[in-house]
N, C-alpha and C. Protein backbone atom coordinates (compact mmCIF):
# COMPACT_ATOMS: atom_id res chain seq x y z
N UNK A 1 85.36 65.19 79.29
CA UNK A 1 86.60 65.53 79.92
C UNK A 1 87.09 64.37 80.80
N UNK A 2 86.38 63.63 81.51
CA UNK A 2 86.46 62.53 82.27
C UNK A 2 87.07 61.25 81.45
N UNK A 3 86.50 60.98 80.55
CA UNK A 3 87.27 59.98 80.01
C UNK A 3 88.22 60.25 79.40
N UNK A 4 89.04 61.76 78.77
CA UNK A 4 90.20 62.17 78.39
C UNK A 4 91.12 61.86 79.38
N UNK A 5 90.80 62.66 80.40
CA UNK A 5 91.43 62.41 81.84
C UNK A 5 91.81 60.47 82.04
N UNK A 6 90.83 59.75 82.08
CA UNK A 6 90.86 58.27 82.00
C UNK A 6 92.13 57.73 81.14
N UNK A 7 92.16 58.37 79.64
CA UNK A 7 93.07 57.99 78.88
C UNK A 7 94.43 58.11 79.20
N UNK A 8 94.31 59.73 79.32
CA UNK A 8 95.52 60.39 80.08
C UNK A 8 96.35 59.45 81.00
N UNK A 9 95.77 58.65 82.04
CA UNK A 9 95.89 58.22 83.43
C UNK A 9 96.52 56.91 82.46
N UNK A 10 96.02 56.12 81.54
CA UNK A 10 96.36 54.93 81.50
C UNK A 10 97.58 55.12 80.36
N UNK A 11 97.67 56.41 79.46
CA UNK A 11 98.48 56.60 78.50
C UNK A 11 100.43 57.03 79.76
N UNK A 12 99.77 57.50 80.59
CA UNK A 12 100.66 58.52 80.89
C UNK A 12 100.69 58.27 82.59
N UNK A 13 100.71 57.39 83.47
CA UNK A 13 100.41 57.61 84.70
C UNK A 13 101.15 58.77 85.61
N UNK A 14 102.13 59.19 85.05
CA UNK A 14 102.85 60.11 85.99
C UNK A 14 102.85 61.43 85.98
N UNK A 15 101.86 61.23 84.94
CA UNK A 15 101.46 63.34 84.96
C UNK A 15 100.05 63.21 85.92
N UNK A 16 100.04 64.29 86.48
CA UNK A 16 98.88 64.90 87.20
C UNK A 16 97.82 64.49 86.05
N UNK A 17 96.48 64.34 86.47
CA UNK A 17 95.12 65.00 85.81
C UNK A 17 95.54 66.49 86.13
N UNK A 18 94.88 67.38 84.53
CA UNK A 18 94.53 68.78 84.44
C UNK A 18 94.06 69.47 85.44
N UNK A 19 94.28 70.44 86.15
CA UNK A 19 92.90 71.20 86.91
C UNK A 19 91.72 71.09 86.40
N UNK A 20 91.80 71.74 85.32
CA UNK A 20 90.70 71.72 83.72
C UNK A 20 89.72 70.15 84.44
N UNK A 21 90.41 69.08 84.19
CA UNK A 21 89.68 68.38 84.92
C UNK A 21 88.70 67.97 86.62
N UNK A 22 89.33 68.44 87.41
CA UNK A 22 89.48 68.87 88.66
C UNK A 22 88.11 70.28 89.02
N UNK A 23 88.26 71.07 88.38
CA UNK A 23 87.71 72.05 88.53
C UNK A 23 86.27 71.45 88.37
N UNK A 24 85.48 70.86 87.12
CA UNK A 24 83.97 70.48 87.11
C UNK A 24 83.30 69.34 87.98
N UNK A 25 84.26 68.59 88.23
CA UNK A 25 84.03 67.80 89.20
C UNK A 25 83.90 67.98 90.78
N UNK A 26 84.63 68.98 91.16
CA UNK A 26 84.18 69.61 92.58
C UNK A 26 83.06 70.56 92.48
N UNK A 27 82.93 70.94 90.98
CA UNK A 27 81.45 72.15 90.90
C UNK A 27 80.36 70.41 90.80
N UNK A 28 80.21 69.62 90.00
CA UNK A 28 79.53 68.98 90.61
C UNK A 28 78.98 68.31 91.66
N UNK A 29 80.20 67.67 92.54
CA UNK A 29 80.02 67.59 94.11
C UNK A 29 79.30 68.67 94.78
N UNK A 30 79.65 69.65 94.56
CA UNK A 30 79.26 70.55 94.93
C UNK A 30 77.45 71.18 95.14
N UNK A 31 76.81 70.90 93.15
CA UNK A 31 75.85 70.94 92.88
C UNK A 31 75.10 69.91 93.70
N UNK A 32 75.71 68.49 93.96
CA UNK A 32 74.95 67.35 94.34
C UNK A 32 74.85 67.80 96.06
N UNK A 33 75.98 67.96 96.80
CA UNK A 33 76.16 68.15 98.05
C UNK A 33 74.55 69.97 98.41
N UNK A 34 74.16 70.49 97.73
CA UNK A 34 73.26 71.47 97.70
C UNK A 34 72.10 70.75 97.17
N UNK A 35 72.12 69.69 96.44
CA UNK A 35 70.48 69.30 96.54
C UNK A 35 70.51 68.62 97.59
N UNK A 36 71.24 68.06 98.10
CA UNK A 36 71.22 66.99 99.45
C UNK A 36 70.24 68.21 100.41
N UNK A 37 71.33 68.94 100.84
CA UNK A 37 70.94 69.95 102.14
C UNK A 37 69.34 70.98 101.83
N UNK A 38 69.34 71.06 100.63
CA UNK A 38 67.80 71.17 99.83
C UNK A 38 66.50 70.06 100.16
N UNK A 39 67.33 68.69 100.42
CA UNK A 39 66.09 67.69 100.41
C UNK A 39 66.14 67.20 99.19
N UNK A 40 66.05 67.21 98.13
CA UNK A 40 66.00 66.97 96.64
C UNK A 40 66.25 65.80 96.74
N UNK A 41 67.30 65.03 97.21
CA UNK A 41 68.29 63.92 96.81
C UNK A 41 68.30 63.63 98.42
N UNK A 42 68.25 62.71 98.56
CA UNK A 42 68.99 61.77 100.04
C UNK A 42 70.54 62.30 100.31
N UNK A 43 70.61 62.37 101.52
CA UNK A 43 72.28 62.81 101.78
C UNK A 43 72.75 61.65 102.24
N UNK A 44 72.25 60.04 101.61
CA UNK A 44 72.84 58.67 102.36
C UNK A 44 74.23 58.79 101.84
N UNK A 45 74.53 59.19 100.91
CA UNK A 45 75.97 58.57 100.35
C UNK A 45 76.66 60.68 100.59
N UNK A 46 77.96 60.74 100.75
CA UNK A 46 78.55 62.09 100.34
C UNK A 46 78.44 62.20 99.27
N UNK A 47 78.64 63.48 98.73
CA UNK A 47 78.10 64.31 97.33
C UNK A 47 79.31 63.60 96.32
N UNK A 48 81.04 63.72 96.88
CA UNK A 48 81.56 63.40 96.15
C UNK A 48 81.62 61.82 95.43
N UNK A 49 81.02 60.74 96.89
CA UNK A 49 81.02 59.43 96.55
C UNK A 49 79.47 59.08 95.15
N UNK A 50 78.49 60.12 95.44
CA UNK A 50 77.38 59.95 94.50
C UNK A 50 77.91 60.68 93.44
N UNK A 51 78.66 61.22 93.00
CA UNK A 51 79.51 62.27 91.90
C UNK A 51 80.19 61.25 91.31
N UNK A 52 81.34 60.53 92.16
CA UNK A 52 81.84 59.50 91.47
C UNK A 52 81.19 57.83 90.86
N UNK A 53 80.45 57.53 91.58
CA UNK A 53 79.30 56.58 91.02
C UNK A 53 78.77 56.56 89.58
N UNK A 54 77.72 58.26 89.58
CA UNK A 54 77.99 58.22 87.99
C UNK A 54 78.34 58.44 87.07
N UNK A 55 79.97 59.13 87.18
CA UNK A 55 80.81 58.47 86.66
C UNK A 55 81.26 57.40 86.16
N UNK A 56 81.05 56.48 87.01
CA UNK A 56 82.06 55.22 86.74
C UNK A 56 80.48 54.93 85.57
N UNK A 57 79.64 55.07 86.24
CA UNK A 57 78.29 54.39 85.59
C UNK A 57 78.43 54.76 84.01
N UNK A 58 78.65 55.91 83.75
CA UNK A 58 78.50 56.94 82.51
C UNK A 58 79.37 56.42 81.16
N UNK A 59 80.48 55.91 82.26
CA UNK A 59 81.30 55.50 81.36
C UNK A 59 81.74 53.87 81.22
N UNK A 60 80.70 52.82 81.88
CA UNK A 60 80.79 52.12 81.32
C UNK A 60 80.43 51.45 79.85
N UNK A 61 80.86 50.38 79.85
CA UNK A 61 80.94 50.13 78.11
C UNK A 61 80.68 50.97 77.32
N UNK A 62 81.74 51.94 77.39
CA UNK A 62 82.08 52.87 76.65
C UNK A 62 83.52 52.79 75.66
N UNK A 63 83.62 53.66 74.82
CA UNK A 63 85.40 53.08 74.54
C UNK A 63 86.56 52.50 75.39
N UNK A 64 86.20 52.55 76.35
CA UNK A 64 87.00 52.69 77.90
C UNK A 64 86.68 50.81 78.33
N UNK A 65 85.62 50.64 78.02
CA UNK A 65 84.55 49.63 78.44
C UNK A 65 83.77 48.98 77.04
N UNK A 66 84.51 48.73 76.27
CA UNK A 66 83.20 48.65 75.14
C UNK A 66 83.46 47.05 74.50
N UNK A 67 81.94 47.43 74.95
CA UNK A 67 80.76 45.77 74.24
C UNK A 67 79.44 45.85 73.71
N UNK A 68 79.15 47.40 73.55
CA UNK A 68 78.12 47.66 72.67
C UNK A 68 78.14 47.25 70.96
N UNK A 69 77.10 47.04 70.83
CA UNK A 69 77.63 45.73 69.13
C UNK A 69 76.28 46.60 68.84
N UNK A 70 75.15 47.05 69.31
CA UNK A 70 73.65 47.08 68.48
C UNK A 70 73.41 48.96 69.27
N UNK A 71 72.22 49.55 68.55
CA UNK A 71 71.78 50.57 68.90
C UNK A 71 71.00 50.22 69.95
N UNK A 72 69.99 48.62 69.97
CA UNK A 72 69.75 48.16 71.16
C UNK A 72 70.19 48.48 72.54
N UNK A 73 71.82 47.40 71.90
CA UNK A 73 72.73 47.56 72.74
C UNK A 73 72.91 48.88 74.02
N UNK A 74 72.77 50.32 72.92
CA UNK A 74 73.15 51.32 73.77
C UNK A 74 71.48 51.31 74.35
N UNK A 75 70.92 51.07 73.89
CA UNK A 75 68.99 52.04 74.50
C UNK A 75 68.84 50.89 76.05
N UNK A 76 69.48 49.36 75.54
CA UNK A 76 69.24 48.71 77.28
C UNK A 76 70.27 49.38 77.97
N UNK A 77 71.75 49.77 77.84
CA UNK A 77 73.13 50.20 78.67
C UNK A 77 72.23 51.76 78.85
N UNK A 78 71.52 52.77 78.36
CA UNK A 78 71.54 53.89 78.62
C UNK A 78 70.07 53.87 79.96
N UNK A 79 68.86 52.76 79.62
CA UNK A 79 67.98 52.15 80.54
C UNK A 79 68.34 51.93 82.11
N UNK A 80 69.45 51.20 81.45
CA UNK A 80 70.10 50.21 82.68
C UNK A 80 71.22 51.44 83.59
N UNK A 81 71.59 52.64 83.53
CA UNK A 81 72.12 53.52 83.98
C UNK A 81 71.51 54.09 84.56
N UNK A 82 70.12 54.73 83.94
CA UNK A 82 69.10 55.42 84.52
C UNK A 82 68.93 54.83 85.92
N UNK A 83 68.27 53.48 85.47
CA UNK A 83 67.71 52.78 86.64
C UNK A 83 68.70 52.56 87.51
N UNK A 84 69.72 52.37 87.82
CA UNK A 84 70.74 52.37 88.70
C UNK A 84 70.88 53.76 89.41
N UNK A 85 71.13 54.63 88.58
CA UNK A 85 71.25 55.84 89.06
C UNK A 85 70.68 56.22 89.63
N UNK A 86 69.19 56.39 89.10
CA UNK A 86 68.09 56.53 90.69
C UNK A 86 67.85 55.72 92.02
N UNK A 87 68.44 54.30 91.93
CA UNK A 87 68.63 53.37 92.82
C UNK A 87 69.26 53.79 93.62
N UNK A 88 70.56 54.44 93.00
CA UNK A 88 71.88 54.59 94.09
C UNK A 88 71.11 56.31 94.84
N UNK A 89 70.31 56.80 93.98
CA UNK A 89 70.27 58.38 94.69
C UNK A 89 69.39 58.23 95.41
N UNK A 90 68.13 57.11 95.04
CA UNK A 90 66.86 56.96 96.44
C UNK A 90 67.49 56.36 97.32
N UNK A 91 68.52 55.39 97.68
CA UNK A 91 68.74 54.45 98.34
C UNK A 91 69.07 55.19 99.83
C-alpha cells in the first residue's frame, strides 16, 4: 500500500494519500509505540519516526529505487535491511 501511495504522490501530487493508506500506518506506530512501553524495543527514537525508517528501508531499491540486477542482489539488499533495522531499533 505504501509504495502505491509513493506512486500516487509522484503521479498525482495534489490529491491527498487514501485514508486506506493512513489508517495501517498509525496501527503500526501504534503497535511499535506498545512494544516500546512493554520494554521489547528501546523507546530512543518515537514509534512514528521508527515506523517511518522502515519504510523508507523496505522500499529501497525497489521499483521506486531499483538496481537490483541478481537474486544475489536481493539476498545482500534483504541482509543489509535486516541489519540496519535492528541497528536503528537497538540503538
Amino acid at each position: 500500500m505504501v509504495r502505491l501511495a509513493a506512486w500516487q504522490l509522484l503521479e498525482r501530487p495534489e490529491h491527498a494519500v487514501p485514508q486506506v493508506v493512513h489508517d495501517p500506518q498509525r496501527e503500526k506506530a501504534e503497535r511499535i509505540a506498545r512494544t516500546q512501553r512493554d520494554g521489547i524495543i528501546p523507546a530512543t527514537l518515537p514509534a512514528e519516526e521508527q515506523r517511518d525508517l522502515m519504510v523508507l528501508l523496505s522500499v529501497s531499491k525497489t521499483p521506486l529505487m531499483p538496481t537490483i540486477t541478481s537474486e544475489a542482489d536481493r539476498d545482500r539488499r534483504r541482509a543489509t535491511i535486516l541489519a540496519t533495522a535492528k541497528a536503528i531499533i537497538r540503538a
